[in-house]
C-alpha atoms as a PDB file:
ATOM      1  CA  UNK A   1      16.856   6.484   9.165  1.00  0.00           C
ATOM      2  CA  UNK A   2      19.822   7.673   6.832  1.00  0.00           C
ATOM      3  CA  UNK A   3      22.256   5.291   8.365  1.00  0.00           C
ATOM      4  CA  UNK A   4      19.350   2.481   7.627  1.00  0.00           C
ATOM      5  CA  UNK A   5      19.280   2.965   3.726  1.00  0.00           C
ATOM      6  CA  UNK A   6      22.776   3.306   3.741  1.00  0.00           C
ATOM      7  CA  UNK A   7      23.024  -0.306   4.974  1.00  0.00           C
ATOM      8  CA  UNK A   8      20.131  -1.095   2.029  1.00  0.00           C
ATOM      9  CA  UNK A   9      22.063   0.228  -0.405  1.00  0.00           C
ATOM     10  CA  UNK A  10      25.199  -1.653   0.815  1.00  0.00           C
ATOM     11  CA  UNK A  11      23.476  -4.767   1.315  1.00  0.00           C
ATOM     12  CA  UNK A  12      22.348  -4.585  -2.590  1.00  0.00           C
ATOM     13  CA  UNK A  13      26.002  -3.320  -3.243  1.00  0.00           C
ATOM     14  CA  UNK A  14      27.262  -7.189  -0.979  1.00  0.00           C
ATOM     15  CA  UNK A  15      24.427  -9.111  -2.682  1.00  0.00           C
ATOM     16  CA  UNK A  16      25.509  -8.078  -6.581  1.00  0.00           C
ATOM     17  CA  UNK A  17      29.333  -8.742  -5.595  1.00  0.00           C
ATOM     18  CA  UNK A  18      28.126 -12.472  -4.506  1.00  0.00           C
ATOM     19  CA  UNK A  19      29.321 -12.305  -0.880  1.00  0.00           C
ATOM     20  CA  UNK A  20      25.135 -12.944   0.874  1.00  0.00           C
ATOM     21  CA  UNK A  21      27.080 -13.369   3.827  1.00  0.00           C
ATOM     22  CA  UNK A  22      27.934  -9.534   4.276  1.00  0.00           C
ATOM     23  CA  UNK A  23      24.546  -8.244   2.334  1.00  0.00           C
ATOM     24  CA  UNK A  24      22.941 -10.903   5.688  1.00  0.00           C
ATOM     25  CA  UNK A  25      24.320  -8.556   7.891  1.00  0.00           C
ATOM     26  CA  UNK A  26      24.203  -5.216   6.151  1.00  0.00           C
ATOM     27  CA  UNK A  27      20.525  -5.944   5.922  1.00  0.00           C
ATOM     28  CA  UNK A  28      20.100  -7.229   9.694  1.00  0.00           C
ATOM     29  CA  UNK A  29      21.681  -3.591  10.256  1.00  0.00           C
ATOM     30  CA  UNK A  30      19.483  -1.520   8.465  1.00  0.00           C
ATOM     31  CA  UNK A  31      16.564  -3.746  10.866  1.00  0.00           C
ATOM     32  CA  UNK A  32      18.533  -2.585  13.369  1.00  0.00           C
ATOM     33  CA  UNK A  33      19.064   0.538  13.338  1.00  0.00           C
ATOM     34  CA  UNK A  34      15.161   1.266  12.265  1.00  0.00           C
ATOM     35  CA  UNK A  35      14.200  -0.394  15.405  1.00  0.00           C
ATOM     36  CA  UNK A  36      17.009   1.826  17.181  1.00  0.00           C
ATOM     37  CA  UNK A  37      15.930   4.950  16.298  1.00  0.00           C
ATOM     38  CA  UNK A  38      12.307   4.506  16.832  1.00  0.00           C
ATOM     39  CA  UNK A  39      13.501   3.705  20.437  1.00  0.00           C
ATOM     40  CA  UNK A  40      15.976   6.191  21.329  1.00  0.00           C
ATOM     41  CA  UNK A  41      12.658   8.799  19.624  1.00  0.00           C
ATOM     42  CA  UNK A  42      10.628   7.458  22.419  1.00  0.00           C
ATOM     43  CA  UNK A  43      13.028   7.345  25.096  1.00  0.00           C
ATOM     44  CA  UNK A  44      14.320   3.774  25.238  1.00  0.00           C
ATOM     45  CA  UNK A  45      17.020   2.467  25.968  1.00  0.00           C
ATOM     46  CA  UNK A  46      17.981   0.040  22.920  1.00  0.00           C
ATOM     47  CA  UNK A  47      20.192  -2.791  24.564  1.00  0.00           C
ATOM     48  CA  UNK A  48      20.166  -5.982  23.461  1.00  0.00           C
ATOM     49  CA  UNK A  49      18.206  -8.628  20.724  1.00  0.00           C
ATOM     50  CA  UNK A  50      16.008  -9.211  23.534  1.00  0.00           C
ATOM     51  CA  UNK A  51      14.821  -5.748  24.317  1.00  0.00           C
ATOM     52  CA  UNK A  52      14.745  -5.000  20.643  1.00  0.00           C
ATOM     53  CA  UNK A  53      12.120  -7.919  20.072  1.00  0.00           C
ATOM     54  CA  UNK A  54       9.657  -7.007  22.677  1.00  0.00           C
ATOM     55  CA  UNK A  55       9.701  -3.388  21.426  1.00  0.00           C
ATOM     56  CA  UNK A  56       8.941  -4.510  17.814  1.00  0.00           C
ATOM     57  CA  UNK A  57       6.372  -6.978  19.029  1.00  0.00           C
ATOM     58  CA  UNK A  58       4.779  -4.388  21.343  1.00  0.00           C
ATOM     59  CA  UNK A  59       5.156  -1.954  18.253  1.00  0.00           C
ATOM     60  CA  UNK A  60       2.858  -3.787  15.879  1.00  0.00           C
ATOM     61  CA  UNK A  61       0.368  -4.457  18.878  1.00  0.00           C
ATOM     62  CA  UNK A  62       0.258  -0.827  19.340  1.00  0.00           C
ATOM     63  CA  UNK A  63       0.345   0.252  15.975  1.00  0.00           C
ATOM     64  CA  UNK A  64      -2.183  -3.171  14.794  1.00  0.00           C
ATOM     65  CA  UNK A  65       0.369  -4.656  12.864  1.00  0.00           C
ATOM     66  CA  UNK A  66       1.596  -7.836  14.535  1.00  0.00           C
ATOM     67  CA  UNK A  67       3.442  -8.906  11.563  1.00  0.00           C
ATOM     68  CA  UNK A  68       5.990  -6.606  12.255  1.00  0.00           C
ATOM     69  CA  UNK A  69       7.664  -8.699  14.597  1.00  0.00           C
ATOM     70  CA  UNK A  70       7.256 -11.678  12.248  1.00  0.00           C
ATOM     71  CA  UNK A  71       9.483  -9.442   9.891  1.00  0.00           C
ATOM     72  CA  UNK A  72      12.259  -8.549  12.372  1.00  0.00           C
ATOM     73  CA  UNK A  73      12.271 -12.228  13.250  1.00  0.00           C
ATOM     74  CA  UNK A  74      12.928 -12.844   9.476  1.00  0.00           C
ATOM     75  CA  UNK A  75      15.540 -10.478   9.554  1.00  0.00           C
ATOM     76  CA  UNK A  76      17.130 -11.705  12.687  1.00  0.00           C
ATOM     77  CA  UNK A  77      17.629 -14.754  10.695  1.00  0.00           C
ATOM     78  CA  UNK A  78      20.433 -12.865   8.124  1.00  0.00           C
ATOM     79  CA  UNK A  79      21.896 -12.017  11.490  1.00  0.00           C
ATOM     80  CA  UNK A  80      22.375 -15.437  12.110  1.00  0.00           C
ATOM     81  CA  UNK A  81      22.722 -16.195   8.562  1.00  0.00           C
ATOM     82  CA  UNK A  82      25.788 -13.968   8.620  1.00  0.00           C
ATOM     83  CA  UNK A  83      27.700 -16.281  11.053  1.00  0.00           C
ATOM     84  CA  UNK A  84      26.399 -19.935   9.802  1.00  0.00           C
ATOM     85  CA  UNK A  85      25.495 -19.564   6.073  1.00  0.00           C
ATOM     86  CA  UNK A  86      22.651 -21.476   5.843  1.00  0.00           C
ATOM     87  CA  UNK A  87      20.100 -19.943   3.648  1.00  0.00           C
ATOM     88  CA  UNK A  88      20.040 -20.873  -0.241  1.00  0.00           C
ATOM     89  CA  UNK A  89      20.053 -18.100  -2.743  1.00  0.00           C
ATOM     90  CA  UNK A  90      16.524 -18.231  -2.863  1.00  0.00           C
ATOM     91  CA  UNK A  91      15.747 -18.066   0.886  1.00  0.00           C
ATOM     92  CA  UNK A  92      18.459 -14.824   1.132  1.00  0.00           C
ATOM     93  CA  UNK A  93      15.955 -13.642  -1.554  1.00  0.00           C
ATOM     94  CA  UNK A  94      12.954 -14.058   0.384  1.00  0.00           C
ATOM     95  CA  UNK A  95      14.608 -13.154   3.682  1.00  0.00           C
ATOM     96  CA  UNK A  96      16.104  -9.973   1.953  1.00  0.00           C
ATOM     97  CA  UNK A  97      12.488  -9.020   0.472  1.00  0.00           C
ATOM     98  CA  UNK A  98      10.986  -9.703   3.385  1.00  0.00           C
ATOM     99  CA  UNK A  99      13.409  -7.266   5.684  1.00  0.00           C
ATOM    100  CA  UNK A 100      13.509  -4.437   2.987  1.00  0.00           C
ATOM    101  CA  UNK A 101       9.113  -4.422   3.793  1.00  0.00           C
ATOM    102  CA  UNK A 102      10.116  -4.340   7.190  1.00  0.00           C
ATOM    103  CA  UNK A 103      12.597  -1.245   7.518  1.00  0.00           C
ATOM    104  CA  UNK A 104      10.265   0.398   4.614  1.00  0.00           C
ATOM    105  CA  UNK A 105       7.236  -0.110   6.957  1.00  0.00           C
ATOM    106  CA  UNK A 106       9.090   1.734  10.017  1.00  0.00           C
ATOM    107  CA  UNK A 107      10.509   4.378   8.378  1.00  0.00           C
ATOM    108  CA  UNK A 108       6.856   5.223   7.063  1.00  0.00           C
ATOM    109  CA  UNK A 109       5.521   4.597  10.505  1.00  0.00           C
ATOM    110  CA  UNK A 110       7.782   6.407  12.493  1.00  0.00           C
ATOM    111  CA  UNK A 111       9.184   9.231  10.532  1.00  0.00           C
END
């Protein structure tokens, strides 16, 4: 969970320099690599978008949250966001708020 505020805190570091593309996909890291470790914790195998997805989505079912995938989703948009830059300021904003809940929420729900 370490390496996951680390990419926060370099995201905010991206962000406050101007360059959204890199804070995109220091935050779409720190997603990552909450979902990762919860995985690799329970014995999965974390390969792929794909396989990352269905875990989150099966996470929140399990857990009765079921807008934690709706939050991953948000942050696989930086992801893309990264490699297209298409969101406005003010999206990134929302998008960045919206994906600091999200690795916030696992770290409190998984340890």
């Amino acid at each position: 969970m370490d390496t996951a505020r680390q990419f926060l805190s370099d995201a905010d570091r991206e962000y406050e320099s101007g360059d959204i593309l890199q804070a995109s996909e220091k935050l779409w890291c720190a997603a990552t690599h909450v979902v990762i470790a919860e995985m690799q914790r329970r014995g999965l195998e974390p390969n792929g978008h794909g396989k990352m997805k269905r875990f989150v989505s099966n996470l929140g079912d399990e857990l009765n949250q079921p807008d934690l995938y709706a939050l991953f989703k948000i942050s696989e948009t930086l992801h893309i966001n990264f490699y297209h830059g298409f969101l406005s300021e003010n999206n990134f904003e929302e998008h960045r708020e919206m994906t600091r809940q999200f690795v916030g929420r696992m770290i409190d729900l998984t340890g």
